[in-house]
PDB file of N, CA and C in Angstrom:
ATOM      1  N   UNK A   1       0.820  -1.177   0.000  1.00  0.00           N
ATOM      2  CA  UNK A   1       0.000   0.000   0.000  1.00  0.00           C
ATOM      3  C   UNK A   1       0.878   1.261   0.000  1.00  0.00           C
ATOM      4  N   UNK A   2       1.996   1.262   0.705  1.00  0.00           N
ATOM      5  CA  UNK A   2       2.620   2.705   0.968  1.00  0.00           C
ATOM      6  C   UNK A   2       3.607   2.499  -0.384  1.00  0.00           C
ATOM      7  N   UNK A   3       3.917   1.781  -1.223  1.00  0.00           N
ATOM      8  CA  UNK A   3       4.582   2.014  -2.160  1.00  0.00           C
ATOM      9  C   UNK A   3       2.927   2.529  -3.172  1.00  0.00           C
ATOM     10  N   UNK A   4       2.385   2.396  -3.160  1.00  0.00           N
ATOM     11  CA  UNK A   4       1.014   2.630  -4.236  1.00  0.00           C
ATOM     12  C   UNK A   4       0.796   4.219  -4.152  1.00  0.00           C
ATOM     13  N   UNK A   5       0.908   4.409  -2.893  1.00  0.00           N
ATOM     14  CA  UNK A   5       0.599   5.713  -1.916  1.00  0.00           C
ATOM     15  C   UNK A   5       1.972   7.035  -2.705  1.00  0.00           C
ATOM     16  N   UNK A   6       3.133   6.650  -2.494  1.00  0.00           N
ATOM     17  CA  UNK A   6       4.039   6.970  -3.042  1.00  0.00           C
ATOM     18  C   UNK A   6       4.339   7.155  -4.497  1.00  0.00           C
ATOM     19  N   UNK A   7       3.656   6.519  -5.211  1.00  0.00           N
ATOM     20  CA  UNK A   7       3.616   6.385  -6.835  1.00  0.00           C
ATOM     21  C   UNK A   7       2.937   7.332  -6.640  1.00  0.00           C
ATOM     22  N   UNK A   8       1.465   7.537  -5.809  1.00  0.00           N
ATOM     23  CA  UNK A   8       0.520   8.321  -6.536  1.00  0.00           C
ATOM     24  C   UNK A   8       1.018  10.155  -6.326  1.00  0.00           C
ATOM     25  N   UNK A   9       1.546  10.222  -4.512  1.00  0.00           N
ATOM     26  CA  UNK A   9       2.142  11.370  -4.380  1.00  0.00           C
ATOM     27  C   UNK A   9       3.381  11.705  -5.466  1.00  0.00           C
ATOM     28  N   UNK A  10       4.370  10.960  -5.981  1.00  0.00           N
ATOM     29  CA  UNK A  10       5.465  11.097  -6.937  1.00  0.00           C
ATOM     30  C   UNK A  10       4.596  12.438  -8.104  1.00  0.00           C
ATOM     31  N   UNK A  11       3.773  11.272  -9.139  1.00  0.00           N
ATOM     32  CA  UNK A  11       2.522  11.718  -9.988  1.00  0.00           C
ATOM     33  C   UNK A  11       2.084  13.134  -9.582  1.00  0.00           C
ATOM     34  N   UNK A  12       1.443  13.154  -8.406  1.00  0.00           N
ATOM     35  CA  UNK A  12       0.552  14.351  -8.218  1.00  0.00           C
ATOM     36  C   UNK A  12       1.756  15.734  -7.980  1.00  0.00           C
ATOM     37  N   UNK A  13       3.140  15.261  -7.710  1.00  0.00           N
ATOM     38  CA  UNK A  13       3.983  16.701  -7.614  1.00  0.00           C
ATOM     39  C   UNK A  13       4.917  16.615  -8.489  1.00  0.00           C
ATOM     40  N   UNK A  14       4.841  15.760  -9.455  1.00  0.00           N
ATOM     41  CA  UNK A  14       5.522  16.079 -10.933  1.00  0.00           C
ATOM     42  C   UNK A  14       4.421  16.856 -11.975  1.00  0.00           C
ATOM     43  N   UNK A  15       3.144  16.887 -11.575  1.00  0.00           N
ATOM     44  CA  UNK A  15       1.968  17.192 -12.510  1.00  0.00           C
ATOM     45  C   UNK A  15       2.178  18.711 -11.792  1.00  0.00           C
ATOM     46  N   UNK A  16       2.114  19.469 -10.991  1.00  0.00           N
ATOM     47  CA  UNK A  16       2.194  20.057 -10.162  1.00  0.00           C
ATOM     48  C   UNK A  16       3.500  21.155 -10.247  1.00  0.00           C
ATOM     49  N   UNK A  17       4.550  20.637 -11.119  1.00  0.00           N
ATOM     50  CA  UNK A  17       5.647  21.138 -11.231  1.00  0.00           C
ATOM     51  C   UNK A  17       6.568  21.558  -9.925  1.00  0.00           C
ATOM     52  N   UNK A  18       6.459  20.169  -9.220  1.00  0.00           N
ATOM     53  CA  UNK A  18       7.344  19.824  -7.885  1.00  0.00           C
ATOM     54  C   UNK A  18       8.450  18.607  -8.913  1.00  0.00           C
ATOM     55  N   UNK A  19       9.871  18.588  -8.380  1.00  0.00           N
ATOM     56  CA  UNK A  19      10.546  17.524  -8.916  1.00  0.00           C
ATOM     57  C   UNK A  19      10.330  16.246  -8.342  1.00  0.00           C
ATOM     58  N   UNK A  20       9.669  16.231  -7.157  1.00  0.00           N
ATOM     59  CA  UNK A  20       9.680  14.698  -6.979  1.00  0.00           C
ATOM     60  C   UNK A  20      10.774  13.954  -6.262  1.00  0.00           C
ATOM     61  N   UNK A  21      11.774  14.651  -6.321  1.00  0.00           N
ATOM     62  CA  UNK A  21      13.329  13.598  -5.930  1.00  0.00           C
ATOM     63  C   UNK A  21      13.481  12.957  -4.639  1.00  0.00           C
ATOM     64  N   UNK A  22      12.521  13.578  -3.371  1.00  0.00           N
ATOM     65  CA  UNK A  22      12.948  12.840  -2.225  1.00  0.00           C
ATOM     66  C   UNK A  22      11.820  11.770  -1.899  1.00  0.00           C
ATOM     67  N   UNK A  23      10.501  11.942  -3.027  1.00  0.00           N
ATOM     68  CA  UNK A  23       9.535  10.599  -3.201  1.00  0.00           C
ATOM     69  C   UNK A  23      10.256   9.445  -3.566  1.00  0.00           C
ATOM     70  N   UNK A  24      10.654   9.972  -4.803  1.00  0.00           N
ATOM     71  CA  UNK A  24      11.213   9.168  -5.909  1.00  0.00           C
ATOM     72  C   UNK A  24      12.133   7.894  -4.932  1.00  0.00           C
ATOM     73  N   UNK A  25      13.435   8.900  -4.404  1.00  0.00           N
ATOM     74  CA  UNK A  25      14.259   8.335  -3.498  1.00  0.00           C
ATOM     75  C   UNK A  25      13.400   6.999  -2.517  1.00  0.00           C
ATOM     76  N   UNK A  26      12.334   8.028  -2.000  1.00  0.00           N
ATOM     77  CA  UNK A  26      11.764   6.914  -0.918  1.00  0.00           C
ATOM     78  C   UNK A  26      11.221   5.666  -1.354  1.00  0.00           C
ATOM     79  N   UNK A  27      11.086   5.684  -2.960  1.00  0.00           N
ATOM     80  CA  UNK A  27       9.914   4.747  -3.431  1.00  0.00           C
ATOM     81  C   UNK A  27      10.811   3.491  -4.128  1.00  0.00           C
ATOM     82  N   UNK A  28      11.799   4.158  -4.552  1.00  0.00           N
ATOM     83  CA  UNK A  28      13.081   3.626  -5.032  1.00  0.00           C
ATOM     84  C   UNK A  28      13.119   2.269  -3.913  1.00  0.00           C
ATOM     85  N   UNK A  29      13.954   2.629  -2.979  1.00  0.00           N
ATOM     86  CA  UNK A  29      14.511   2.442  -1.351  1.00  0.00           C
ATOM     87  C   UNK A  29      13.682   1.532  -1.332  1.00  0.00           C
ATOM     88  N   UNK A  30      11.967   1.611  -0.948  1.00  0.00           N
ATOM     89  CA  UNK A  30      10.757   0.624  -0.531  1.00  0.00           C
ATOM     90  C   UNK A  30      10.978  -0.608  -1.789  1.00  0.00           C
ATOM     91  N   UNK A  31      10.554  -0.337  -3.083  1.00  0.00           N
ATOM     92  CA  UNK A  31      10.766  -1.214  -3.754  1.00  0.00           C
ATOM     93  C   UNK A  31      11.991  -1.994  -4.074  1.00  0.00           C
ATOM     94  N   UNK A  32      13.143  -1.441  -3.893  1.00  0.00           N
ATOM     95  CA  UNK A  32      14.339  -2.176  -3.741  1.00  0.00           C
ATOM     96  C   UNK A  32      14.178  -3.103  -2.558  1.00  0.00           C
ATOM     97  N   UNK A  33      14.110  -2.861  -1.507  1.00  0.00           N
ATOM     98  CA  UNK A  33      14.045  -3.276  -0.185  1.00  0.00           C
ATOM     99  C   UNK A  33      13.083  -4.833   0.122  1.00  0.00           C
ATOM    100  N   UNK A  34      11.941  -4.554  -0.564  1.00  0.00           N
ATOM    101  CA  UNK A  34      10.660  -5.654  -0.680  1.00  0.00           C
ATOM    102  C   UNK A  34      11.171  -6.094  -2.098  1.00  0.00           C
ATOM    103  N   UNK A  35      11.484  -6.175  -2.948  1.00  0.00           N
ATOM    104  CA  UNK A  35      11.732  -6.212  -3.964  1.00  0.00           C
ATOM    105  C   UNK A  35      10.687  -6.593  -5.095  1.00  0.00           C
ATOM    106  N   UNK A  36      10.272  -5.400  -5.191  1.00  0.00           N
ATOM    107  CA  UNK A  36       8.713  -5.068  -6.231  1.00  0.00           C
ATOM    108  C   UNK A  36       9.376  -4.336  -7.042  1.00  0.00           C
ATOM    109  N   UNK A  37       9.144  -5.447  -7.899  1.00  0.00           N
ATOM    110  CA  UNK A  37       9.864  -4.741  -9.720  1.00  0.00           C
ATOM    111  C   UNK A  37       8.739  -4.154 -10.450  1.00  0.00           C
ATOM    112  N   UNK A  38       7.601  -4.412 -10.190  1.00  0.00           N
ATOM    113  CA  UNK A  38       6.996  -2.920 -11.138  1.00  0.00           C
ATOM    114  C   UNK A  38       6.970  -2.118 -10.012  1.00  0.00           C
ATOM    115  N   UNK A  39       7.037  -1.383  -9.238  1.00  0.00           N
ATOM    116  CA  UNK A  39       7.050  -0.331  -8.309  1.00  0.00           C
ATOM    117  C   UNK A  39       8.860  -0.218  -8.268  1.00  0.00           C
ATOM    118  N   UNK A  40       9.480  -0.300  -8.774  1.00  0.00           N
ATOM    119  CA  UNK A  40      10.951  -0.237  -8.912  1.00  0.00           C
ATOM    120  C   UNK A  40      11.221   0.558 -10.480  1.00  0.00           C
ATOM    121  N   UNK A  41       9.676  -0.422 -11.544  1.00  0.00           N
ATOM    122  CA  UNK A  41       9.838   0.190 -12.507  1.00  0.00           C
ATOM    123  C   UNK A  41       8.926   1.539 -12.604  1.00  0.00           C
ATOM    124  N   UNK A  42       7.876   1.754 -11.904  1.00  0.00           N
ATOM    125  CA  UNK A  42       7.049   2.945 -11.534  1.00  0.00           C
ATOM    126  C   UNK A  42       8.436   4.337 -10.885  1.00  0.00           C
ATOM    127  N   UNK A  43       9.113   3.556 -10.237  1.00  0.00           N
ATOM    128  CA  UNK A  43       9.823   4.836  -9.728  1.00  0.00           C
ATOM    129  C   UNK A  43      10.886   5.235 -10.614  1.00  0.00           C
ATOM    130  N   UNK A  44      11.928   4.138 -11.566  1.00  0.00           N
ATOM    131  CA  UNK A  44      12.470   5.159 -12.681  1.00  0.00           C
ATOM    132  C   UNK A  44      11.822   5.364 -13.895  1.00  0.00           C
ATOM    133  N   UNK A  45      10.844   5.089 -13.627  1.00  0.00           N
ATOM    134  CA  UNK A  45       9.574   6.103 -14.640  1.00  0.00           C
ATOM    135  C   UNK A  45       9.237   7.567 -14.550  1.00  0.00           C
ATOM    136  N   UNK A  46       9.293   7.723 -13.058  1.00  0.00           N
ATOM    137  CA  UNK A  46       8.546   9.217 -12.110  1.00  0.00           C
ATOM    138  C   UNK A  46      10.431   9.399 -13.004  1.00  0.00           C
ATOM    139  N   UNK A  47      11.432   8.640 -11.923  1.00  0.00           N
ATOM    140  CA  UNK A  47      12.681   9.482 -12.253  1.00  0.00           C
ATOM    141  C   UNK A  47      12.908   9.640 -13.678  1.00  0.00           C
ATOM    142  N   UNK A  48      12.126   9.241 -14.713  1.00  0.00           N
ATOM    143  CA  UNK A  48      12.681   9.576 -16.386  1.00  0.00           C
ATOM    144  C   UNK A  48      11.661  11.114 -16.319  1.00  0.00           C
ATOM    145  N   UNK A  49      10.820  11.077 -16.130  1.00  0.00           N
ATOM    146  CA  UNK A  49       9.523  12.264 -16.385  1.00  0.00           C
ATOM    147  C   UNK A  49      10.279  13.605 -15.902  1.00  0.00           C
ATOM    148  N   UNK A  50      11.032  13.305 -14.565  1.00  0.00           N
ATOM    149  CA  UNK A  50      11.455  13.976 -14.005  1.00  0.00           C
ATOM    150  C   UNK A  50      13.602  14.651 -14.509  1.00  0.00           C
ATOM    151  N   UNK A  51      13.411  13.949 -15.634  1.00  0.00           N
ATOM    152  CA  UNK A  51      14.689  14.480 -16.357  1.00  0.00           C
ATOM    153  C   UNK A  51      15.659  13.361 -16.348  1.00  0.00           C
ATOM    154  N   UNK A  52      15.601  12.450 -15.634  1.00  0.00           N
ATOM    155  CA  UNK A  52      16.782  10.844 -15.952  1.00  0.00           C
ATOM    156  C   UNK A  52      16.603  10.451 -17.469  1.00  0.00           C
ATOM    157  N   UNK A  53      17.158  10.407 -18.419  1.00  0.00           N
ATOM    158  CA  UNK A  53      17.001   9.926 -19.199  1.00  0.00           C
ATOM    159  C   UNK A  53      17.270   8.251 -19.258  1.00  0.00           C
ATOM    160  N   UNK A  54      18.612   8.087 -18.190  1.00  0.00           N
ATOM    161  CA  UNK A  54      19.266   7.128 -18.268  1.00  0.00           C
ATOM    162  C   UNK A  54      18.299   5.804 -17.379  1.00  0.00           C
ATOM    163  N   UNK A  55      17.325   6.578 -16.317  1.00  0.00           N
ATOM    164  CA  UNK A  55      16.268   6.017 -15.757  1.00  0.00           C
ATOM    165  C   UNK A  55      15.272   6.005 -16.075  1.00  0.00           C
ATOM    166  N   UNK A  56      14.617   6.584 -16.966  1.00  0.00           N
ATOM    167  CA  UNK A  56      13.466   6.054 -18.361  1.00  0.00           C
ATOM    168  C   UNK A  56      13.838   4.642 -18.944  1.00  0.00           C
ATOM    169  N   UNK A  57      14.793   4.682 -19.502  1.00  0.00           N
ATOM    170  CA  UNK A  57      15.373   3.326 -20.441  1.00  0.00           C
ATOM    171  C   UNK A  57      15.840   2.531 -19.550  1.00  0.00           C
ATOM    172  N   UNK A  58      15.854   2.380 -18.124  1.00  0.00           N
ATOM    173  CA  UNK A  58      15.846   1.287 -17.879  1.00  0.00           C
ATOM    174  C   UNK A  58      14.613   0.821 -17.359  1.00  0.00           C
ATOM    175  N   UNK A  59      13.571   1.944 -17.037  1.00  0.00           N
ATOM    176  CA  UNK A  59      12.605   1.134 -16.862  1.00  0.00           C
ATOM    177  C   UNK A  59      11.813   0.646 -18.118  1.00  0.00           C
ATOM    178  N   UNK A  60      12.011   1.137 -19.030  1.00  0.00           N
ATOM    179  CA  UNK A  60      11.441   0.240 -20.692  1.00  0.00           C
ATOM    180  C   UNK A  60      12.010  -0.868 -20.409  1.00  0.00           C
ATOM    181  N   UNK A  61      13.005  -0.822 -20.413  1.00  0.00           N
ATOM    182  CA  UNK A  61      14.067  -2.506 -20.161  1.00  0.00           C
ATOM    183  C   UNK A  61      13.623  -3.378 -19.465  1.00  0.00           C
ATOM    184  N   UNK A  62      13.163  -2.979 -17.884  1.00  0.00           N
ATOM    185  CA  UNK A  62      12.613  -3.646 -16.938  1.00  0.00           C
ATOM    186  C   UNK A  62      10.960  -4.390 -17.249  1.00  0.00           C
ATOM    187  N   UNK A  63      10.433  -3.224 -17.431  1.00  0.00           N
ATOM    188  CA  UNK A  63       8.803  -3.268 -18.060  1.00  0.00           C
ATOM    189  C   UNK A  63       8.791  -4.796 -18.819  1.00  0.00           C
ATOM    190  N   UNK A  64       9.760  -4.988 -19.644  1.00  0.00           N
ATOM    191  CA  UNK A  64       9.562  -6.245 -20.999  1.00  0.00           C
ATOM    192  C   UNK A  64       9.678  -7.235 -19.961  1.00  0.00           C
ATOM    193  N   UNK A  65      10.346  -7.498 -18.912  1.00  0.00           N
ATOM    194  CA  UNK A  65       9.954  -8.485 -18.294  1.00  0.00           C
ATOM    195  C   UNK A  65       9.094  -8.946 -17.321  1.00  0.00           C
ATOM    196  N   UNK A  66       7.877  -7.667 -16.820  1.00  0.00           N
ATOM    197  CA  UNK A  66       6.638  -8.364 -16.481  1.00  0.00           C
ATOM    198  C   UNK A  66       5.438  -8.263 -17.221  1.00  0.00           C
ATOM    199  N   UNK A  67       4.683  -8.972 -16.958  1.00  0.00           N
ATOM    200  CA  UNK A  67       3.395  -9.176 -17.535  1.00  0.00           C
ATOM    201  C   UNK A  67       2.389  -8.192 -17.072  1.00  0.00           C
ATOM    202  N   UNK A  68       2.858  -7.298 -17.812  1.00  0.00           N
ATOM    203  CA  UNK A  68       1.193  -6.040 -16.965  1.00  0.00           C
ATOM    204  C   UNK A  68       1.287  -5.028 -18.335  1.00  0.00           C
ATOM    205  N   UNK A  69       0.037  -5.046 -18.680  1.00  0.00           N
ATOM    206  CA  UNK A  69      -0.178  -4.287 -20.417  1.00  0.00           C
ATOM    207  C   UNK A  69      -0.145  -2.856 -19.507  1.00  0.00           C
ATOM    208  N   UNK A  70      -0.415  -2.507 -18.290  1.00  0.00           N
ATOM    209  CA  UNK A  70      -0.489  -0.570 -18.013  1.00  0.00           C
ATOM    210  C   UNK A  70       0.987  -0.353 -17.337  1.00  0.00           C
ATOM    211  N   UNK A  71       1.798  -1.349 -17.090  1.00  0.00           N
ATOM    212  CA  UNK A  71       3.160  -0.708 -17.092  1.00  0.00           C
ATOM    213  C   UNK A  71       4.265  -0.660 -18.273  1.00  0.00           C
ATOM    214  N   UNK A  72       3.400  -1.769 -19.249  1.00  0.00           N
ATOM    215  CA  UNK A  72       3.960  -1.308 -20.802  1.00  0.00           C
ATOM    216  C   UNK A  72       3.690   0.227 -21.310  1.00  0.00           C
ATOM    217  N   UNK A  73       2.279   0.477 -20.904  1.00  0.00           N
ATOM    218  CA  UNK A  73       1.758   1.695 -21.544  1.00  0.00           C
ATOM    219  C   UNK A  73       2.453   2.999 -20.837  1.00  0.00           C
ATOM    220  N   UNK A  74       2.507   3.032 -19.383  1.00  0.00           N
ATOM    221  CA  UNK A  74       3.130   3.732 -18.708  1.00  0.00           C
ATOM    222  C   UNK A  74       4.774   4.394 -19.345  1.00  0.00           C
ATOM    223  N   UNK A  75       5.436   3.077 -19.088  1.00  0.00           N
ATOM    224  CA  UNK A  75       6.850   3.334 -19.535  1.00  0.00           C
ATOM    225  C   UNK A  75       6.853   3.613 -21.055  1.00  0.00           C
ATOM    226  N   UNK A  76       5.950   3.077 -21.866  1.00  0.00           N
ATOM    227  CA  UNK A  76       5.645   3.957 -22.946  1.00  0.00           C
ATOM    228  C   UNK A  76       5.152   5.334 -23.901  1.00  0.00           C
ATOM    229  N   UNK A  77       4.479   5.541 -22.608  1.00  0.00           N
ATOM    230  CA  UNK A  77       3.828   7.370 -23.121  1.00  0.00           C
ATOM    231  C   UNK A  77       4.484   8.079 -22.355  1.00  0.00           C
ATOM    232  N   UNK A  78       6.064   7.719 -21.370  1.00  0.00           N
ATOM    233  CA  UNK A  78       6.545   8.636 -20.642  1.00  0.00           C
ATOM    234  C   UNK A  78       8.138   9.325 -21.565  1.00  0.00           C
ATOM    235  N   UNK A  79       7.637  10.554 -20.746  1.00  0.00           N
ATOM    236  CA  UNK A  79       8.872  11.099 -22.132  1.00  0.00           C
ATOM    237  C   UNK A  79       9.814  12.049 -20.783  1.00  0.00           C
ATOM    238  N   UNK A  80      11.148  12.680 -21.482  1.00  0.00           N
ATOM    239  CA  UNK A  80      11.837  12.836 -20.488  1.00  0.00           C
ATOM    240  C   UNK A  80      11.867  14.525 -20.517  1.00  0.00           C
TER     241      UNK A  80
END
């Protein structure tokens, strides 16, 4: 739940024109930690939106290996 919680705050202060970086960090950290690879790939998603280029493309990378058609779409309509 608190990684879901965290995606959604990331979202609402990148839309917002907040950078996001000490969500990002936290959401990073949680999903590393539990080790939830789409919420690992949700957070260098926020971090590509948010100017990583180098963390966009790896979450495309990541994305191909689970099975979920809205984190294909996600890491797909996100631009840097």
């Amino acid at each position: 739940m608190q990684g879901h919680v965290l995606d959604a705050a990331i979202g609402t202060e990148l839309d917002t024109g907040g950078d996001g970086r000490a969500l990002i960090r936290a959401l990073g950290a949680l999903a590393a930690r539990t080790g939830m690879r789409e919420l690992s790939v949700r957070c260098l998603a926020h971090a590509g939106r948010s100017g990583d280029g180098a963390a966009l493309e790896s979450a495309r990378l990541m994305a191909w290996e689970i099975d979920n058609p809205a984190l294909a779409d996600l890491v797909a309509r996100t631009s840097v």
